[in-house]
N, C-alpha and C. Protein backbone atom coordinates (compact mmCIF):
# COMPACT_ATOMS: atom_id res chain seq x y z
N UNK A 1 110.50 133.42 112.80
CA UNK A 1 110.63 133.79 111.41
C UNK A 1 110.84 132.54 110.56
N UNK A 2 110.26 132.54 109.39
CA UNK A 2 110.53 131.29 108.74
C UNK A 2 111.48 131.61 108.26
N UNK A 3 112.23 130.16 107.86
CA UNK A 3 113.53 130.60 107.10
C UNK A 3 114.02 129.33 106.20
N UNK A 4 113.58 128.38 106.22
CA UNK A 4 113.45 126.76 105.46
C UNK A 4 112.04 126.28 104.91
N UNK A 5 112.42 125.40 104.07
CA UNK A 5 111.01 125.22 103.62
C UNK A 5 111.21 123.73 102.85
N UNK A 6 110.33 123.31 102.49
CA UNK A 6 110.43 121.49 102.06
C UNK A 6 109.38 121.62 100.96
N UNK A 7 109.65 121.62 99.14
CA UNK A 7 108.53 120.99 98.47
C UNK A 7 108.79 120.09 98.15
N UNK A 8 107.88 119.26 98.28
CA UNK A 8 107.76 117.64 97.66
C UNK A 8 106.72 117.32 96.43
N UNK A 9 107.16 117.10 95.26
CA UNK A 9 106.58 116.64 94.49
C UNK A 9 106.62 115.20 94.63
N UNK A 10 105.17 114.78 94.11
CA UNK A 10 104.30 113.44 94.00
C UNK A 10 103.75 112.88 92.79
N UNK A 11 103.91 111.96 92.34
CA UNK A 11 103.14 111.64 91.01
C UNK A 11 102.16 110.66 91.03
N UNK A 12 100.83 110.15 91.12
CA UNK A 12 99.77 109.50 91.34
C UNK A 12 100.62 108.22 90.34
N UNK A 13 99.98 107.05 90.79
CA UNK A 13 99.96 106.14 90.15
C UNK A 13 98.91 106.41 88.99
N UNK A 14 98.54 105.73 87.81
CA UNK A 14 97.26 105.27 87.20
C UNK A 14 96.30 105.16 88.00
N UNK A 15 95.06 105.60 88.23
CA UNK A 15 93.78 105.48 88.83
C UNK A 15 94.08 106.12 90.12
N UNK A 16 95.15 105.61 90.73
CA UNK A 16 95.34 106.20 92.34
C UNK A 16 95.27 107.99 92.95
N UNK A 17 94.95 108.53 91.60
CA UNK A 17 95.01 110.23 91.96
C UNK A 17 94.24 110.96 92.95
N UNK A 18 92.82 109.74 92.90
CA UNK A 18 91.77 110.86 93.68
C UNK A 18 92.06 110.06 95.44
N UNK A 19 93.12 108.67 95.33
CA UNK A 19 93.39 108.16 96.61
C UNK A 19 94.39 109.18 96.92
N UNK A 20 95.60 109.69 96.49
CA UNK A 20 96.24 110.49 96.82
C UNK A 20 95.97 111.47 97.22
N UNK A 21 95.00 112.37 97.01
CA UNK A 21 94.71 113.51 97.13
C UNK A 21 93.88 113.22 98.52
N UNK A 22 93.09 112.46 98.90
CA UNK A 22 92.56 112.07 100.04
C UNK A 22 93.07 111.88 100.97
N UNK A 23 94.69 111.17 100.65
CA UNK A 23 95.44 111.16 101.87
C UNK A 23 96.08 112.10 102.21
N UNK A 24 96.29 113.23 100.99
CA UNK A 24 97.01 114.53 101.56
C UNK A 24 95.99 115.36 101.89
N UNK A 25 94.69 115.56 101.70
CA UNK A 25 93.92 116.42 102.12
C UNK A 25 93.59 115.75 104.16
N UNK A 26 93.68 114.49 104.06
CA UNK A 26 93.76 114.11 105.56
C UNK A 26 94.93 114.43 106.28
N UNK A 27 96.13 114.55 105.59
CA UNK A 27 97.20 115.14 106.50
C UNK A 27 97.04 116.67 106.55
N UNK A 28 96.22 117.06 106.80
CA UNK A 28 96.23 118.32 106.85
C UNK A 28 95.73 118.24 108.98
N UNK A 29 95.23 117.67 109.45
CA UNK A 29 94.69 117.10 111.17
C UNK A 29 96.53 116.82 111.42
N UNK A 30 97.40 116.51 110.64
CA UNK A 30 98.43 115.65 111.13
C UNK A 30 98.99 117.16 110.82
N UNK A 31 99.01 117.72 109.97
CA UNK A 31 99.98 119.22 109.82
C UNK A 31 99.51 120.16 111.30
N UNK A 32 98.51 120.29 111.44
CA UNK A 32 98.33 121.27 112.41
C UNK A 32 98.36 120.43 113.71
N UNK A 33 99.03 119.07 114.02
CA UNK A 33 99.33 118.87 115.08
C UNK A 33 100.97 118.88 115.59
N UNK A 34 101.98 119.56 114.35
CA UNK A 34 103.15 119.98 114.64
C UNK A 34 103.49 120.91 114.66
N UNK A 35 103.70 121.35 115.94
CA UNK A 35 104.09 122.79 116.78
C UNK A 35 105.05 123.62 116.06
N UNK A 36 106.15 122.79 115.46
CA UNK A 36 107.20 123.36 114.59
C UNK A 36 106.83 123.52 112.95
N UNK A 37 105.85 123.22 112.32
CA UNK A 37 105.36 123.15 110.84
C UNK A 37 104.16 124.42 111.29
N UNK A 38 104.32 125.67 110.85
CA UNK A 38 103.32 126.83 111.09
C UNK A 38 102.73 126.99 109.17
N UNK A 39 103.77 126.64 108.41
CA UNK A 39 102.98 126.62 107.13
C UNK A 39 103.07 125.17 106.50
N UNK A 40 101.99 124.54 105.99
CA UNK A 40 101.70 123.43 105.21
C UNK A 40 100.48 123.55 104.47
N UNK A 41 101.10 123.36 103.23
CA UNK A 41 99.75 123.16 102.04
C UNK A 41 100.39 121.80 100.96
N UNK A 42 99.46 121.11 100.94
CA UNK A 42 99.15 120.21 99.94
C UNK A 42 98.33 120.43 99.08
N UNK A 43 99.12 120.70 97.31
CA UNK A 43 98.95 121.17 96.07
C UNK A 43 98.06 119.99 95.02
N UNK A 44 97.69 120.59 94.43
CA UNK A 44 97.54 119.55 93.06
C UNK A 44 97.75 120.00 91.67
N UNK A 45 98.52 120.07 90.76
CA UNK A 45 98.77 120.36 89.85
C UNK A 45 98.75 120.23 88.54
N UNK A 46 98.12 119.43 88.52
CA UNK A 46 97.13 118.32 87.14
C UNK A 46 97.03 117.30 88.16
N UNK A 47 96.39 116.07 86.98
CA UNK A 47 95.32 114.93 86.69
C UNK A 47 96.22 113.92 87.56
N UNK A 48 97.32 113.73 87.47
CA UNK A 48 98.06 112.87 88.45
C UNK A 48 99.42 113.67 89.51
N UNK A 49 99.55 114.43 89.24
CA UNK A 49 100.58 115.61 90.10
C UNK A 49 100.19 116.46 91.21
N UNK A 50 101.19 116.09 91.93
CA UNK A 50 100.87 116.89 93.49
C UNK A 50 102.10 117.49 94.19
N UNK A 51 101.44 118.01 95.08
CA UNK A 51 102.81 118.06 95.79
C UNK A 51 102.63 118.67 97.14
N UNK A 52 103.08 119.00 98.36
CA UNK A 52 103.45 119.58 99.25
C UNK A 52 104.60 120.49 99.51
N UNK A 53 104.24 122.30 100.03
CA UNK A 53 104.82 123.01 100.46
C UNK A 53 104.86 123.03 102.03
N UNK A 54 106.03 123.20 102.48
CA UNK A 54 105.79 123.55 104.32
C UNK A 54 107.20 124.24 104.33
N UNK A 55 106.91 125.31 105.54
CA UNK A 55 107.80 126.24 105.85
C UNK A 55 108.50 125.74 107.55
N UNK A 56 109.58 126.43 107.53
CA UNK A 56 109.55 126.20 109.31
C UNK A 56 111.01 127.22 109.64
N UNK A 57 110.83 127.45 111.11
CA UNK A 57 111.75 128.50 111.38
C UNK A 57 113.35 127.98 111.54
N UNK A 58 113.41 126.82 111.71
CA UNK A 58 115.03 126.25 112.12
C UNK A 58 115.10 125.03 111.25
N UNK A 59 116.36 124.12 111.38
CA UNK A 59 116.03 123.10 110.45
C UNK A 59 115.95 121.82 111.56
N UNK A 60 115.71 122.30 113.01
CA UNK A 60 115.14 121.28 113.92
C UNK A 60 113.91 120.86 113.76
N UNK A 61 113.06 121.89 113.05
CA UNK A 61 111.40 122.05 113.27
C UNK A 61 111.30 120.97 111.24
N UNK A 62 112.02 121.60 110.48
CA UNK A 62 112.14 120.55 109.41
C UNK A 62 112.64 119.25 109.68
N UNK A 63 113.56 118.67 109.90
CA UNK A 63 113.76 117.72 110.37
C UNK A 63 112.93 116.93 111.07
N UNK A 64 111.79 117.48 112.20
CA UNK A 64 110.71 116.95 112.73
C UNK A 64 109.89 116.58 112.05
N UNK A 65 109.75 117.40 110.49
CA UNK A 65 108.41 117.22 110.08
C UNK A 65 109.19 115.93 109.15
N UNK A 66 110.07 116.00 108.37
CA UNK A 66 110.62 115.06 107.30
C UNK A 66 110.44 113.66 108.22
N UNK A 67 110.69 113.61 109.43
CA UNK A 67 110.54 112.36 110.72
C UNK A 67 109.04 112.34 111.05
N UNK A 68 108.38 112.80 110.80
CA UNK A 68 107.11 113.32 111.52
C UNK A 68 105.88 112.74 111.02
N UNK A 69 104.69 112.15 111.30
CA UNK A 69 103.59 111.44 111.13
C UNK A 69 102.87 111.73 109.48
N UNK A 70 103.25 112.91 108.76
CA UNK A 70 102.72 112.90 107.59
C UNK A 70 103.72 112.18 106.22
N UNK A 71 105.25 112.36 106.95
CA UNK A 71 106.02 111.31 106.11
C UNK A 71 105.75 110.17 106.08
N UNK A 72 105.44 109.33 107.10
CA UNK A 72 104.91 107.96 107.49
C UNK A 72 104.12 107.28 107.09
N UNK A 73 103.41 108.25 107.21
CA UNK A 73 101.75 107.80 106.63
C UNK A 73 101.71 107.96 104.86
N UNK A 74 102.79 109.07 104.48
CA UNK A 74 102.89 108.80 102.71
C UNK A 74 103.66 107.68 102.41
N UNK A 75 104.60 107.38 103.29
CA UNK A 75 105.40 106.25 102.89
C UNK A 75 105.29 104.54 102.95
N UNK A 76 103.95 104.99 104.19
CA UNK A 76 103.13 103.69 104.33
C UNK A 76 102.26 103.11 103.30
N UNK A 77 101.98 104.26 102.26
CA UNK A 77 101.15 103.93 101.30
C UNK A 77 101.85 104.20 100.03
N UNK A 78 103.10 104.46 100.09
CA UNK A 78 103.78 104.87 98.54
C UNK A 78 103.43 103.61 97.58
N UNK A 79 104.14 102.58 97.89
CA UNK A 79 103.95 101.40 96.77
C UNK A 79 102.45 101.57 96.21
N UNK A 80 101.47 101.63 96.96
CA UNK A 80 99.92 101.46 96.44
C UNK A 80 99.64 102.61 95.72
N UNK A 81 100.19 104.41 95.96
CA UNK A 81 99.54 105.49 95.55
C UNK A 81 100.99 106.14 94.82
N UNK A 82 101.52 105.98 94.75
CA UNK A 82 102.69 106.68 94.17
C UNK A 82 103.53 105.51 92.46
N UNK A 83 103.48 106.87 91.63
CA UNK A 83 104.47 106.06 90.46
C UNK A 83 106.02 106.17 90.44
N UNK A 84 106.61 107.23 91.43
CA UNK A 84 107.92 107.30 91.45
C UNK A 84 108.07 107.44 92.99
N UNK A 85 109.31 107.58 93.29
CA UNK A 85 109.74 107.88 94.65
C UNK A 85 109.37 109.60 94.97
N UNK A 86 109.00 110.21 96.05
CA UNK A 86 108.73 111.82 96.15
C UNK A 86 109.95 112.50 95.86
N UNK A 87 110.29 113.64 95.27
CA UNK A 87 111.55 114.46 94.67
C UNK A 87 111.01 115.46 95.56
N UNK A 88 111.85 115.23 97.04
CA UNK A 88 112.14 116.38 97.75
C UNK A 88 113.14 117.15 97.83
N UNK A 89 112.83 118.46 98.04
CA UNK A 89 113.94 119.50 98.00
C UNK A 89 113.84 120.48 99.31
N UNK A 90 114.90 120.56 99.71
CA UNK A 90 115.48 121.37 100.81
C UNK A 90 115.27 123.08 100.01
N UNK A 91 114.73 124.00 100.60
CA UNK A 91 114.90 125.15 100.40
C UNK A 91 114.92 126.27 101.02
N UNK A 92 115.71 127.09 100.98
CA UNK A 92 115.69 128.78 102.06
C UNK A 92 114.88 129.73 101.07
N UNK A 93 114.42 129.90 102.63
CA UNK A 93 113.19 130.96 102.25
C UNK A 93 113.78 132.72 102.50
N UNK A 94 113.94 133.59 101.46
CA UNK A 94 114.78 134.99 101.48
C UNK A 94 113.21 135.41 102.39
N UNK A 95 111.94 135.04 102.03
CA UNK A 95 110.65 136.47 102.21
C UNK A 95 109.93 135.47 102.38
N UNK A 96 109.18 136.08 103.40
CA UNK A 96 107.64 135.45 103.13
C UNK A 96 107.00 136.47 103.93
N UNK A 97 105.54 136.41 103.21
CA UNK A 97 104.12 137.48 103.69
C UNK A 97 103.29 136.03 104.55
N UNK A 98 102.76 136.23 105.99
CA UNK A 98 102.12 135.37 106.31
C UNK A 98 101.41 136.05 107.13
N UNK A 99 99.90 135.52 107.16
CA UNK A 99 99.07 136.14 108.10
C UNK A 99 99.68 136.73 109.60
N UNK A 100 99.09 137.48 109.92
CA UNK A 100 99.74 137.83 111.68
C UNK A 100 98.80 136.85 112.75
């Protein structure tokens, strides 16, 4: 059952929007290779705004992902694609409808 969840908002640098979006549309091979992350979507929300939703059932399986190859790889490239630091938030999930 899910029961935690992680959104992260992102803000593109100047010009860097359509690099951002490239690197989150590539972590999507890196989302479905963690056993504990069953929901992940990477958003876009205007012209330089993004963000990432992911769900998970314990906060072992969050914790994995916050440690986990798609943090890495955003943080490897923050200085070049990012204008602020990511504003992540911890959240409990009351409901969710998810495919069977």
């Amino acid at each position: 059952m899910i029961k935690l969840a992680l959104f992260v908002r992102l803000e593109a640098k100047p010009g860097k929007a359509d690099a951002l979006q490239a690197l989150l549309e590539s972590a999507l091979a890196l989302a479905n290779a963690e056993s504990q992350t069953p929901v992940w979507f990477a958003l876009r929300f205007g012209p330089a705004t993004f963000g990432i939703f992911d769900a998970f059932a314990d906060e072992v399986g969050r914790e994995a992902h916050l440690n986990g190859s798609i943090a890495a790889a955003l943080m490897a490239h923050a200085d070049e694609l990012l204008a602020e630091a990511p504003r992540i938030e911890k959240i409990e999930v009351l409901a969710a409808k998810l495919p069977a």
